[in-house]
Protein backbone atom coordinates (compact mmCIF):
# COMPACT_ATOMS: atom_id res chain seq x y z
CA UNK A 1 -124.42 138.70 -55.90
CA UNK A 2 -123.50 137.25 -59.23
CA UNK A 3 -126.28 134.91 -58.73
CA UNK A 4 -128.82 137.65 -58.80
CA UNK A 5 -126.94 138.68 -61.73
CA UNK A 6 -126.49 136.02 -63.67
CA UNK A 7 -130.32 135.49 -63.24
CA UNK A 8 -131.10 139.20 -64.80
CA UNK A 9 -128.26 138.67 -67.98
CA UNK A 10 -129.72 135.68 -68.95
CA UNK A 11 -133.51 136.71 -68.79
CA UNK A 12 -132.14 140.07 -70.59
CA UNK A 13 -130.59 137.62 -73.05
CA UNK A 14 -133.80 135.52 -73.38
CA UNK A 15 -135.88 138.34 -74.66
CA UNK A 16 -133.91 139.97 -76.54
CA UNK A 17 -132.62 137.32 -79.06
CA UNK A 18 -136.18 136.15 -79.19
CA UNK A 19 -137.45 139.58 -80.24
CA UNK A 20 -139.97 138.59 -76.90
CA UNK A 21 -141.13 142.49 -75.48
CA UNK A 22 -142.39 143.63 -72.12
CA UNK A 23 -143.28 147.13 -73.84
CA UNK A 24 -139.97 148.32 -72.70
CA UNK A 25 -136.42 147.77 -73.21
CA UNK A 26 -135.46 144.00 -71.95
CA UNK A 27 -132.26 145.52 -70.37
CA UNK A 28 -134.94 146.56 -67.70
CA UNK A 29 -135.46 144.09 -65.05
CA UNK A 30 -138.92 142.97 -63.50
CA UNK A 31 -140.64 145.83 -64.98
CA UNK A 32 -144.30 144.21 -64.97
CA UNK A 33 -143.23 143.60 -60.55
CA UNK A 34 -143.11 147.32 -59.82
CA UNK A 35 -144.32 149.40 -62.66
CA UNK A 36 -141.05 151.47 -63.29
CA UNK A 37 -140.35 150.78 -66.69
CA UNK A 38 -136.76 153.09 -66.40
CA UNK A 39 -134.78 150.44 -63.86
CA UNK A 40 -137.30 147.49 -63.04
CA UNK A 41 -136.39 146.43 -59.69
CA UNK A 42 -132.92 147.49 -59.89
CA UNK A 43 -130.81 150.69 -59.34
CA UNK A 44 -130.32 150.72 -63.45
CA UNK A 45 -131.37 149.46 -66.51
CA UNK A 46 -128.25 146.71 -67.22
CA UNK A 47 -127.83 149.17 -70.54
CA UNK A 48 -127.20 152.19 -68.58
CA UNK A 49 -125.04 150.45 -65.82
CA UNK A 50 -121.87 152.42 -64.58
CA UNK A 51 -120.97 150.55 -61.81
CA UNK A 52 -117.31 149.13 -61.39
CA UNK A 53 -115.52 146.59 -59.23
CA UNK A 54 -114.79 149.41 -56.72
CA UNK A 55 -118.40 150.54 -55.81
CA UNK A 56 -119.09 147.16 -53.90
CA UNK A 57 -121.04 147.88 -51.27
CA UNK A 58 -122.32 151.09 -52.83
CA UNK A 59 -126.07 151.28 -51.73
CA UNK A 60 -127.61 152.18 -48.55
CA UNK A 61 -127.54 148.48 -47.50
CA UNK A 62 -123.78 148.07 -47.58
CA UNK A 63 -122.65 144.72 -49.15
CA UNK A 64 -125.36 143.08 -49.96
CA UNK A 65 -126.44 140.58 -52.29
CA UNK A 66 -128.93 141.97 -54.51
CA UNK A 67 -127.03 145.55 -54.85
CA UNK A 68 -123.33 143.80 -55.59
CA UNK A 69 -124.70 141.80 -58.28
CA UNK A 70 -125.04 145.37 -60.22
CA UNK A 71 -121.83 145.38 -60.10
CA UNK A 72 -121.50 142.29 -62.30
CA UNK A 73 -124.49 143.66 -64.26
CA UNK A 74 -122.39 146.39 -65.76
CA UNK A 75 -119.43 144.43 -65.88
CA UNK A 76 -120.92 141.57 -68.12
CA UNK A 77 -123.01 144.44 -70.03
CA UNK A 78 -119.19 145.71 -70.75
CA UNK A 79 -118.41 142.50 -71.96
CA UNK A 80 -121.24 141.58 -74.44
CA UNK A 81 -120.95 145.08 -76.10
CA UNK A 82 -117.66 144.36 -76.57
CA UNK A 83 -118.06 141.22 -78.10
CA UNK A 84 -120.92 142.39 -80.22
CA UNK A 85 -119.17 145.77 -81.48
CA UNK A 86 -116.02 143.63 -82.60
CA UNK A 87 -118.09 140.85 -84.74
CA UNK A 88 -120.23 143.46 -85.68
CA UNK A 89 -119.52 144.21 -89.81
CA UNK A 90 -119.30 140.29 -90.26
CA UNK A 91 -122.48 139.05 -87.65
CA UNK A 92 -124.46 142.30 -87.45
CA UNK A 93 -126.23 142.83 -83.94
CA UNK A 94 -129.40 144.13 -85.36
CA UNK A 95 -130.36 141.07 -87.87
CA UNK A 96 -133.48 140.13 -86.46
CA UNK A 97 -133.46 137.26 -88.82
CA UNK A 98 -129.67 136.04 -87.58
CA UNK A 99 -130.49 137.19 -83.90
CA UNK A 100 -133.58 134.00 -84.14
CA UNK A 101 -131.74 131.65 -86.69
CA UNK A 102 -128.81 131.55 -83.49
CA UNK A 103 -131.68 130.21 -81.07
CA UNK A 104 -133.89 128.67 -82.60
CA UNK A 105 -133.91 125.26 -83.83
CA UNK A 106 -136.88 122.76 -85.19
CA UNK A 107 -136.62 119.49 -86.84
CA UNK A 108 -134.86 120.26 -90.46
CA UNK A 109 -132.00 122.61 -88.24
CA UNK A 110 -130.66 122.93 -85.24
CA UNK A 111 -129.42 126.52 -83.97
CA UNK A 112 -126.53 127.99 -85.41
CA UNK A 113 -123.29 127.80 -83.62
CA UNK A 114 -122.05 130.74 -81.71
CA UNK A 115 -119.35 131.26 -84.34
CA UNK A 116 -121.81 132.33 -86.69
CA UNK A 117 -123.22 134.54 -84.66
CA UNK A 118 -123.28 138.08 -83.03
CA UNK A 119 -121.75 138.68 -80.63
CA UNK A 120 -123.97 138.30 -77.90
CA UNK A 121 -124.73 134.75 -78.38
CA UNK A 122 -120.57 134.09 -78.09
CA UNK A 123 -120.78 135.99 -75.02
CA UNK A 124 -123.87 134.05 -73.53
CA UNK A 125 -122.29 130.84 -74.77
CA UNK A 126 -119.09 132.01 -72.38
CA UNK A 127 -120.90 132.82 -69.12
CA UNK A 128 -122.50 129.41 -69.52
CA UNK A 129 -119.32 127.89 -70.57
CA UNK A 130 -117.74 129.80 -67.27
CA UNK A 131 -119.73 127.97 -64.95
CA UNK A 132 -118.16 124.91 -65.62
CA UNK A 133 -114.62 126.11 -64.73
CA UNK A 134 -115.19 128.23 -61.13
CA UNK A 135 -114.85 126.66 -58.01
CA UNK A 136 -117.71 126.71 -55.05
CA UNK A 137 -116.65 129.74 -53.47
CA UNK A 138 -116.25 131.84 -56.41
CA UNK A 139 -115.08 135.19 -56.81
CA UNK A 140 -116.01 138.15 -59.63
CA UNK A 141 -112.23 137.68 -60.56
CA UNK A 142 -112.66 133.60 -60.50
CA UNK A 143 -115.49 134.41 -62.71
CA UNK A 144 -113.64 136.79 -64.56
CA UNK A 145 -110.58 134.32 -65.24
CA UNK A 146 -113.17 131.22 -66.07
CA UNK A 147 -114.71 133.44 -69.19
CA UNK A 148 -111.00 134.14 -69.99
CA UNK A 149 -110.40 130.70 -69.79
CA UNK A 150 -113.66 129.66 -71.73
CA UNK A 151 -112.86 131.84 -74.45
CA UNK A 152 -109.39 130.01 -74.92
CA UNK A 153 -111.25 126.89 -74.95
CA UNK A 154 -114.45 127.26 -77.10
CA UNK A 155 -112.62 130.29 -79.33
CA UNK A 156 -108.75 129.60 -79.00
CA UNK A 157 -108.76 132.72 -77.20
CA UNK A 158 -109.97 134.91 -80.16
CA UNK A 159 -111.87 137.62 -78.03
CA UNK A 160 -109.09 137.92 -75.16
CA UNK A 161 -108.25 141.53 -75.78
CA UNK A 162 -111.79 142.82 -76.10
CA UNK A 163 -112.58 141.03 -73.05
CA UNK A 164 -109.71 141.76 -70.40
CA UNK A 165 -110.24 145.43 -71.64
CA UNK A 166 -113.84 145.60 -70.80
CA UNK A 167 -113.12 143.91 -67.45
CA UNK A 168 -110.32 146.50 -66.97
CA UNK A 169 -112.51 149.72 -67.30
CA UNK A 170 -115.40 148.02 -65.15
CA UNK A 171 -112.20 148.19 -62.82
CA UNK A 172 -111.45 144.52 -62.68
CA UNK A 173 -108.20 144.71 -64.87
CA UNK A 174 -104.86 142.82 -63.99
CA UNK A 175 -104.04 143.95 -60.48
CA UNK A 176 -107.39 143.38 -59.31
CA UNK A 177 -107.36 141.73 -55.83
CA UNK A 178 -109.81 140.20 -53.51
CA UNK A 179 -109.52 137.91 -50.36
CA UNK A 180 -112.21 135.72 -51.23
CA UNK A 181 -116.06 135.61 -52.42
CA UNK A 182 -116.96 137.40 -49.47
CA UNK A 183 -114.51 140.32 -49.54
CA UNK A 184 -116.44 143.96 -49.30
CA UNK A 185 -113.93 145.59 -50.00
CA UNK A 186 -111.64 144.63 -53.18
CA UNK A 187 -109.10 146.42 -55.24
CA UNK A 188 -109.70 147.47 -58.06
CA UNK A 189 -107.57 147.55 -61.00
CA UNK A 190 -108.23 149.66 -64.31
CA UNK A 191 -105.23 148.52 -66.20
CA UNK A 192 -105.34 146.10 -69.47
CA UNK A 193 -102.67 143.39 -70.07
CA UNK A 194 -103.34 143.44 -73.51
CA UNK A 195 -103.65 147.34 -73.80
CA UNK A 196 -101.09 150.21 -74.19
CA UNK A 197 -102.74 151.48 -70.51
CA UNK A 198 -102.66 155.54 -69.36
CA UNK A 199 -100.60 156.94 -66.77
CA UNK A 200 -102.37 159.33 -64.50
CA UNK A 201 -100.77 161.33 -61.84
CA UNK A 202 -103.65 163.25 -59.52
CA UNK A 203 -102.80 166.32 -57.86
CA UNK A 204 -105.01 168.53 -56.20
CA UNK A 205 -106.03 170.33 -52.46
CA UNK A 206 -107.12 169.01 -49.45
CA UNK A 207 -105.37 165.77 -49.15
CA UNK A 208 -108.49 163.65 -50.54
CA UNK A 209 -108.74 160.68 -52.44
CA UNK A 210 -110.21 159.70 -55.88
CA UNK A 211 -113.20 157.18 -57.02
CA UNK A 212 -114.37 156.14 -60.23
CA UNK A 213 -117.87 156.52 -60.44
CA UNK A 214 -120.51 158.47 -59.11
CA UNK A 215 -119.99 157.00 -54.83
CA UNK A 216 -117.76 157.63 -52.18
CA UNK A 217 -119.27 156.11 -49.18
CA UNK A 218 -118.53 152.28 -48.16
CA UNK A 219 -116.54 152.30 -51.71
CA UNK A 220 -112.96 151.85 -52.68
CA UNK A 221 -110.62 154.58 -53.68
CA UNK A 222 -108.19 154.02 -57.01
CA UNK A 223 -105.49 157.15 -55.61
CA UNK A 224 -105.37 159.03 -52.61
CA UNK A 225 -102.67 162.68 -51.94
CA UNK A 226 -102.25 161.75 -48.95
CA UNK A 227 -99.45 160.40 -47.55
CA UNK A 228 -100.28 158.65 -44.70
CA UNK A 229 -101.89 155.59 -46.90
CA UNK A 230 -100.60 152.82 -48.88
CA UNK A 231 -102.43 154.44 -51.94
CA UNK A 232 -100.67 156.74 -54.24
CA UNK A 233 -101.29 159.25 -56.52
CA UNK A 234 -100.60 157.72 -59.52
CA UNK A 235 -103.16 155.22 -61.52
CA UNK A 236 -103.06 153.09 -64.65
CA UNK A 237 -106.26 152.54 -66.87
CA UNK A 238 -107.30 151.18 -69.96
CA UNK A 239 -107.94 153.47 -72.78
CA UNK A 240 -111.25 155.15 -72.49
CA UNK A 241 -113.56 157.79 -70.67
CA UNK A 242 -113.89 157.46 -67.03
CA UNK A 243 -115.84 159.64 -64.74
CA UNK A 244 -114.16 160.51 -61.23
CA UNK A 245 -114.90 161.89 -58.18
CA UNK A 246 -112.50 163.51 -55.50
CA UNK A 247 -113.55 163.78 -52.03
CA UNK A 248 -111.48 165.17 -48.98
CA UNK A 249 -112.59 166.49 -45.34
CA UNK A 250 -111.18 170.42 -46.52
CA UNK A 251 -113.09 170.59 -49.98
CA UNK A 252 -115.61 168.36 -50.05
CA UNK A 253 -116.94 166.87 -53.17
CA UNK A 254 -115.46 167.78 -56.56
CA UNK A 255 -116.51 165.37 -60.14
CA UNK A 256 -114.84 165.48 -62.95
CA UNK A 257 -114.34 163.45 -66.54
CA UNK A 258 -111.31 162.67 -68.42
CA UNK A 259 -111.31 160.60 -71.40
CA UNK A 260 -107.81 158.71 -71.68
CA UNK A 261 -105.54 157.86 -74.77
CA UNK A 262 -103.40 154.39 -75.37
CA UNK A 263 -100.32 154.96 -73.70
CA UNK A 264 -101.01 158.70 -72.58
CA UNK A 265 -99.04 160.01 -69.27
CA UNK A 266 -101.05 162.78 -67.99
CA UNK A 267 -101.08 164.99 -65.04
CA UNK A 268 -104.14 165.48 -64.11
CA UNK A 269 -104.75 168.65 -61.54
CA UNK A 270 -108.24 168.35 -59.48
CA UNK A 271 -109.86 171.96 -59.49
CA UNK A 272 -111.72 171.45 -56.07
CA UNK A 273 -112.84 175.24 -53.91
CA UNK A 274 -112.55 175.07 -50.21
CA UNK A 275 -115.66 173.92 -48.63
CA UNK A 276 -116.69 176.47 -46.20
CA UNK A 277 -118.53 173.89 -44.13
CA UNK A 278 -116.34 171.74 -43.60
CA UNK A 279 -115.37 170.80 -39.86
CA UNK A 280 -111.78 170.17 -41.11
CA UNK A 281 -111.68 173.97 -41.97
CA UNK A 282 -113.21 174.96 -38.81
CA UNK A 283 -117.09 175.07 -39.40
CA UNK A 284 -119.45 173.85 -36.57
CA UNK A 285 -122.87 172.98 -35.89
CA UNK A 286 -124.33 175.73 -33.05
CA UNK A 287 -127.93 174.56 -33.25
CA UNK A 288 -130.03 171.91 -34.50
CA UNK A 289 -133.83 171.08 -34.17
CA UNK A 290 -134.88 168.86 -30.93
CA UNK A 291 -134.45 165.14 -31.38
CA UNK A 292 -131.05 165.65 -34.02
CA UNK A 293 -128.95 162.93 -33.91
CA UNK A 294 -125.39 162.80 -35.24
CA UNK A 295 -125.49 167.05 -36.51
CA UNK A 296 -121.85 167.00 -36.94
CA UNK A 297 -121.68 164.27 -39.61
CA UNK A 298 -123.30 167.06 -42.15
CA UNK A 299 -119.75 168.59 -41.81
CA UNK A 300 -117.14 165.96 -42.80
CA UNK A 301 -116.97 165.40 -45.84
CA UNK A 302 -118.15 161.90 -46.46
CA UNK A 303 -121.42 160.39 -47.51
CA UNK A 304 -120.75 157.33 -45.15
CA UNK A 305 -122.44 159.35 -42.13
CA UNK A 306 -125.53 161.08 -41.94
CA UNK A 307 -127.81 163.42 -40.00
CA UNK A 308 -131.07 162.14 -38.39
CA UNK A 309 -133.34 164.71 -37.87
CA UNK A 310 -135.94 163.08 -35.87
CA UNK A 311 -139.58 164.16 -34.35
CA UNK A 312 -140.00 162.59 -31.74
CA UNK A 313 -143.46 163.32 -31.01
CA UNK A 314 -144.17 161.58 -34.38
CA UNK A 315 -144.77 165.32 -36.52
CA UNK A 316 -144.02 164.64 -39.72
CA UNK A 317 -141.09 166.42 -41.32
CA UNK A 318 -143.37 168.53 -44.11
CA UNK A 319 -145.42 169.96 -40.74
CA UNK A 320 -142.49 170.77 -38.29
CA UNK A 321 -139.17 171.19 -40.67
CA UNK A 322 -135.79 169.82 -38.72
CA UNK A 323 -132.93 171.59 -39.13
CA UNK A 324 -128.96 172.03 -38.30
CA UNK A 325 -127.22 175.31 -38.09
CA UNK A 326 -123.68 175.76 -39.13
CA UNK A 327 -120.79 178.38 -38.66
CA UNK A 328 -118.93 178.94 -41.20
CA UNK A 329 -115.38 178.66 -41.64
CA UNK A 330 -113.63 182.43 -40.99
CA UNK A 331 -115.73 185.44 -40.80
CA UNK A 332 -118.45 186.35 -43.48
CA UNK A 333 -118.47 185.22 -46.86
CA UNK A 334 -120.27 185.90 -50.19
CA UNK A 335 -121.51 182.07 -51.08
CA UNK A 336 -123.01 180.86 -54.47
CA UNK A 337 -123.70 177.38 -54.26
CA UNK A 338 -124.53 174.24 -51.95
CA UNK A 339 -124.28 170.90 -52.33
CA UNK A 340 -126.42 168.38 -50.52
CA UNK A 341 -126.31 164.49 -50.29
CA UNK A 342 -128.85 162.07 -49.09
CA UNK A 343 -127.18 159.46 -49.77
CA UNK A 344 -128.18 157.06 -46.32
CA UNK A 345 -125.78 154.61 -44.75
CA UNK A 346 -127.08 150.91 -43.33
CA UNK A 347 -128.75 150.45 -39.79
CA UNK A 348 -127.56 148.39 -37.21
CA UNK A 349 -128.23 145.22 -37.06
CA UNK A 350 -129.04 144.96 -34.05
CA UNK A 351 -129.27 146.88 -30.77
CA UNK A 352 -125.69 144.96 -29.42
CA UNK A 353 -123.72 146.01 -32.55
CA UNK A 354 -120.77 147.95 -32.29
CA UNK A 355 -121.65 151.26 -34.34
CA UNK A 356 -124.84 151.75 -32.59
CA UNK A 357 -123.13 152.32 -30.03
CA UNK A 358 -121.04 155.18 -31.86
CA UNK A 359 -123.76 156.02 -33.72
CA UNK A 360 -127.24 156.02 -32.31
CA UNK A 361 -129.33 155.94 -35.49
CA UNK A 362 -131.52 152.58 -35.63
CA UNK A 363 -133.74 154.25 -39.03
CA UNK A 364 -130.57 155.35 -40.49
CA UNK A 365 -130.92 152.90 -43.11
CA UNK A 366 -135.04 153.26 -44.24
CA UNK A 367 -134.95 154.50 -48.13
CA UNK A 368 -138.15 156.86 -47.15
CA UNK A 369 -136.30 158.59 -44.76
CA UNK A 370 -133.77 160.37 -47.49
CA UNK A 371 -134.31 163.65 -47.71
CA UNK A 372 -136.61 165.45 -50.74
CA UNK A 373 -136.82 168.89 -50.77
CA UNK A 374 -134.89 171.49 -48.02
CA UNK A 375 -134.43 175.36 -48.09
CA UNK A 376 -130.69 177.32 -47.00
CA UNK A 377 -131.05 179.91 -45.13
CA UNK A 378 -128.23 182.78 -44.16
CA UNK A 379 -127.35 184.47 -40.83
CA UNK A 380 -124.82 187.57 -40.35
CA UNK A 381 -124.56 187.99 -37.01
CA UNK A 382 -125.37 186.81 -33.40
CA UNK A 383 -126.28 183.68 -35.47
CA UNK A 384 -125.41 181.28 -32.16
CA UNK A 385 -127.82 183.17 -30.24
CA UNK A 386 -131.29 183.44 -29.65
CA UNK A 387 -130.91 187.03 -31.36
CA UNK A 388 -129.82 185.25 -34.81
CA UNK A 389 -131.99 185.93 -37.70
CA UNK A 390 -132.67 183.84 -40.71
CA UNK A 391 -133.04 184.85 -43.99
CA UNK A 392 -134.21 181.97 -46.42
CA UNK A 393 -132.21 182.41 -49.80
CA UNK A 394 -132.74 179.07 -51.51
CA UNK A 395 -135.55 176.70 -51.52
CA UNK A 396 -134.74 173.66 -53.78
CA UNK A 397 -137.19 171.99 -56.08
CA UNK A 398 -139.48 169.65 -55.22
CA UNK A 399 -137.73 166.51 -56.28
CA UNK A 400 -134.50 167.99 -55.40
CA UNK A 401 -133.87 164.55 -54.84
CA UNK A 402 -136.15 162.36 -56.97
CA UNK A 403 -137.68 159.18 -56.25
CA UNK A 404 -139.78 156.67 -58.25
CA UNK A 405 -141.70 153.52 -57.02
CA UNK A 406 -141.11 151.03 -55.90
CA UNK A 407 -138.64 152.81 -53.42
CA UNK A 408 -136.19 155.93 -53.26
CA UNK A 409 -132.45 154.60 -55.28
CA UNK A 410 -129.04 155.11 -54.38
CA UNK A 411 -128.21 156.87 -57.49
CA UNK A 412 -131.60 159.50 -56.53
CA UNK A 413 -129.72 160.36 -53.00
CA UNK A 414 -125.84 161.20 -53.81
CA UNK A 415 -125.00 164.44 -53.63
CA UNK A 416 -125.87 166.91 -55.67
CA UNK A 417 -124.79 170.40 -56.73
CA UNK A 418 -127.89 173.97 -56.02
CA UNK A 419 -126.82 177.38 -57.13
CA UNK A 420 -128.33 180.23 -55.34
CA UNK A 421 -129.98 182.82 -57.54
CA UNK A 422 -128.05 185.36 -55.98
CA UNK A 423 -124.31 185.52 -53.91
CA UNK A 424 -125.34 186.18 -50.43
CA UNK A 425 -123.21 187.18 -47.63
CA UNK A 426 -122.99 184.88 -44.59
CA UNK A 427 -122.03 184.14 -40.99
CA UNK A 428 -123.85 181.04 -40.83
CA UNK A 429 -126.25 178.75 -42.44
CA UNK A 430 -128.80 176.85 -41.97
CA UNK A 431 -130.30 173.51 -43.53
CA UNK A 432 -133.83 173.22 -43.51
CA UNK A 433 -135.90 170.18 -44.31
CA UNK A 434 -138.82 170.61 -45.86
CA UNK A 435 -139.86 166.94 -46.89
CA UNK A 436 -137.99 163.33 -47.00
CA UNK A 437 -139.25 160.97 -49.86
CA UNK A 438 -142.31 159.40 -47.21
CA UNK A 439 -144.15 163.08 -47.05
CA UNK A 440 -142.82 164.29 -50.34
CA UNK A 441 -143.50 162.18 -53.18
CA UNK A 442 -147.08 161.23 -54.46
CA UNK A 443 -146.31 157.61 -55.34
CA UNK A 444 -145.46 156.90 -51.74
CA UNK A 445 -148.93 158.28 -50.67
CA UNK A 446 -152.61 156.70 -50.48
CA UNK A 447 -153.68 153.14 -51.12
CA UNK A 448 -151.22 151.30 -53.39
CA UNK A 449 -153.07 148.39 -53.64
CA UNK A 450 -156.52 146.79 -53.60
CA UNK A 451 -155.81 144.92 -50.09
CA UNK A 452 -158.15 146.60 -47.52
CA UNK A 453 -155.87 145.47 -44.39
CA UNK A 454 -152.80 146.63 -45.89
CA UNK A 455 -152.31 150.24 -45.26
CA UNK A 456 -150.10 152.05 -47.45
CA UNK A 457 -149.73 155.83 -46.87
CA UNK A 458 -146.10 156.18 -46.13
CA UNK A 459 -147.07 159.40 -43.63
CA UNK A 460 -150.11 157.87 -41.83
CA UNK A 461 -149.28 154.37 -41.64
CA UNK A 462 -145.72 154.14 -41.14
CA UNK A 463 -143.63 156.66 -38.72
CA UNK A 464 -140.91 157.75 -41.68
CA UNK A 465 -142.50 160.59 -42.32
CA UNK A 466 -141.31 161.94 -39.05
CA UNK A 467 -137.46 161.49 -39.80
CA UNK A 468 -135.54 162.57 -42.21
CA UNK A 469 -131.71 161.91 -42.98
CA UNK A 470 -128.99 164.24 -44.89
CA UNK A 471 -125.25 163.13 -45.23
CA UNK A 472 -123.50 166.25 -46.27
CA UNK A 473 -123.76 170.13 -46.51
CA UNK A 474 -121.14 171.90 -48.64
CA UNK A 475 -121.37 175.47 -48.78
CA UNK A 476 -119.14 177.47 -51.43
C-alpha cells in the first residue's frame, strides 16, 4: 500500500516543484488515464485526503493494496503541509523562483539544499531519507518512526513536533499499534507526545461506537459505550478539528464535528434519534422483490452488509424496480427523513470461502451494482398483506448517489441523509430501486472506446444492470 503511495507523492512532488501541469491540480493522480480530472484514479485528490490510520480497509475491496495506500496519501499530505506551513515566513511555499532553484541544478550550481528550502523539499528529502532506515517488512508506523528518525539525523530533529502531530491527527499518534505490515486492522492512536492532547469522554444512546472519518464498515473504532468491549469511552487527540461518526444497531448513523483545544477535557454528548428501522428496535422485513438476497442486512445498522436485489431473469433494475418492505418499530409514526447507504462490501473469493456460505452474494462486491436513485414509499395498514397499499412519498434525485468514470467511489456510496417534503404517517415502508450506477449514469453507457470488439454498455453487455445492492435503511 505505501508502495502505491509513495509512487503518487513523489510524482505529485515532481510536478509541482517543477511548475510541470497536466491542466489540473498535480495533487490529482493519473488524470490523462481516466479523464476525471477531480480524483485521477484514486478515491481523492492527495489535497483533499481525509483518510486516517483507522479507515484501513475502508473501500468495497476490503484491505487492499491500492485503497490502503490512501491512507498513507493523506497521512504524508498531513505531513508536508505541516512542514511547509512552519518554514513558511522564512522559505515561502509559493516562490516559484525558490520552488525551481531547490531542484534544479546545471553546471555553475547545483540544487539548493533542503535547508534552504520550503518545506516540501525537507519533507521529500525525509521520505527518501526514510527508506534507508525501515526494515523489509515494513509497517506505516516503521515508516512513521524512520521519518522521525530521519529528521533527527538530516535536521537534529528540528521538525519533530510538527511531524508526530500530523501523524497523530491522521490517527497514527503514540499508542498506535499494529501486528505487522500485513495487519487489517490496527489501532489507531490520535494523541501527540509532543502536544498538550484533549480529553474526550463520549456519551450517547444506543450502546454504539465512534469513528473518525466518514466509514464504519471493515474500519476501526477510537471509543465504544458499550461495555462488553475492551474499548472505552474516553479518547485522547491532538489539538484540532476532527469529524466523527457514531453508529449503533438502535440509532443508526449519527455525524458530527468537534474541533478540539490543547489540553481541553470535554464531554462530549452524541445527539443520535432512534432509528425506527432498526431490527434491534424491533423492525422487520415482511416482503421483498423475487430473487432478494440478504433483506435483513438493510436493518442493522452497519454498512459492512448489504442487500442484493437481484433479477434473475436478467431485467435490468431501471425496467423491473427490486424492493424490501419493512415494519416499523411500534405502531404508526409521523417520519421526516431517511437515510440510505450503498456503500458495498467485498465478494468472496471464491465459491469454498467461509462467508459465502453465510452470505450468498458472489456480485456483492461489483462497483456498478451500488445503488443510484430509489423512491420510499409508506403503508398504514394491512401492509404484510396482499391488501397493503403503497403510497410513494419520496423519490430521490437522480444521482442520489453520484458516480463519475472511471468507476462508482467509496466516498459516492456511504450513507447519506433524504428529507421528505412532507411528515408522513407510517406502518411500514418500503425501499424501492429505481436504478444502480450500470442503468443510471450516462458515462457508464454506449461505446467508451474506439475498439469495435470491446463492448461497453454497462446494461447490454454486462449483467450489472440487473442487480443492485443497498447496505442500510434508516427511517426517522
Amino acid at each position: 500500500a505505501m508502495g502505491e503511495s509513495w509512487s503518487d507523492l513523489n510524482a505529485m512532488e515532481y510536478l509541482f516543484s517543477h511548475h510541470y501541469s497536466t491542466g489540473v491540480s498535480p495533487s490529482v493522480i493519473g488524470p490523462y488515464a481516466t479523464g476525471n480530472f477531480t480524483t485521477g484514479i484514486r478515491d481523492y485528490d492527495l489535497a483533499h485526503n481525509p483518510l486516517n490510520y483507522s479507515d484501513i480497509g475502508f473501500d468495497t475491496t476490503g484491505v487492499e493494496v491500492h485503497a490502503d495506500g490512501e491512507v498513507w496519501n493523506g497521512t504524508q499530505w498531513s505531513v508536508r503541509q505541516a512542514l511547509v506551513k512552519k518554514w513558511n515566513h522564512r522559505f515561502p511555499y509559493r516562490d516559484r523562483r525558490l520552488q525551481l532553484r531547490c531542484v534544479d541544478g546545471n553546471a555553475t550550481h547545483s540544487p539548493l539544499p533542503p535547508t534552504r528550502c520550503p518545506g516540501n523539499h525537507r519533507w521529500i528529502q525525509l521520505v527518501f531519507d526514510s527508506f534507508l532506515l525501515q526494515q523489509g517488512t515494513t509497517s506505516m508506523l516503521d515508516a512513521r518512526d524512520a521519518m522521525l528518525a530521519a529528521d533527527r539525523m538530516r535536521f537534529g530533529g528540528q521538525d519533530l513536533k510538527v511531524m508526530w502531530n500530523a501523524f497523530a491527527a491522521r490517527g497514527m499518534g503514540k499508542g498506535a499499534r499494529v501486528q505487522n505490515g500485513d495487519d487489517g486492522q490496527p489501532r489507531p492512536s490520535f494523541a501527540s507526545p509532543r502536544a498538550r492532547n484533549a480529553v474526550v469522554r463520549f456519551r450517547g444512546p444506543g450502546g454504539g461506537r465512534i469513528y473518525v472519518g466518514r466509514y464504519q464498515a471493515r474500519v476501526s473504532p477510537v471509543a465504544d459505550l458499550s461495555r462488553r468491549t475492551k474499548l472505552d469511552a474516553v479518547a485522547r487527540f491532538a489539538p484540532g478539528r476532527y469529524h466523527f461518526l457514531y453508529t449503533s444497531p438502535r440509532t443508526g448513523f449519527a455525524r458530527f464535528t468537534v474541533r478540539l483545544r490543547p489540553g481541553q477535557h470535554l464531554s462530549y454528548r452524541i445527539q443520535a434519534p432512534g432509528n425506527l428501522a432498526a431490527a434491534a428496535g424491533g423492525a422487520k422485513v415482511i416482503a421483498s422483490s423475487a430473487g432478494s438476497l440478504n433483506a435483513a442486512a438493510l436493518l442493522d445498522g452497519s454498512e459492512a452488509t448489504n442487500w442484493g436485489g437481484v433479477n434473475g431473469d436478467g431485467t435490468n433494475v431501471d425496467a423491473r424496480h427490486p424492493y424490501v418492505a419493512v415494519d416499523l418499530a411500534g405502531w404508526r409514526h409521523r417520519i421526516h427523513r431517511v437515510q440510505v447507504s450503498a456503500m458495498l462490501h467485498p465478494a468472496p473469493a471464491s465459491p469454498t470461502d467461509v462467508p459465502l456460505a453465510k452470505d450468498p452474494d458472489p456480485d456483492s462486491g461489483s462497483r456498478f451494482t451500488a445503488l443510484r436513485r430509489f423512491a420510499i414509499e409508506v403503508c398504514v395498514r394491512h401492509c404484510g398483506s396482499s391488501d397493503a397499499r403503497w403510497h410513494r412519498v419520496y423519490t430521490s434525485p437522480a444521482n442520489a448517489f453520484p458516480a463519475v468514470r472511471p468507476r462508482p467511489v467509496a466516498p459516492n456510496l456511504t450513507l447519506r441523509g433524504f428529507r421528505l417534503a412532507h411528515p408522513v404517517r407510517a406502518s411500514a415502508v418500503r425501499l424501492v430501486a429505481l436504478e444502480n450506477q450500470c442503468t443510471g449514469y450516462a458515462g457508464y453507457a454506449g461505446e467508451q472506446d474506439n475498439d469495435p470488439t470491446n463492448a461497453t454498455d454497462c446494461k447490454t453487455a454486462s449483467d450489472r444492470g440487473s442487480i443492485v445492492h443497498v447496505a442500510e435503511l434508516e427511517v426517522y
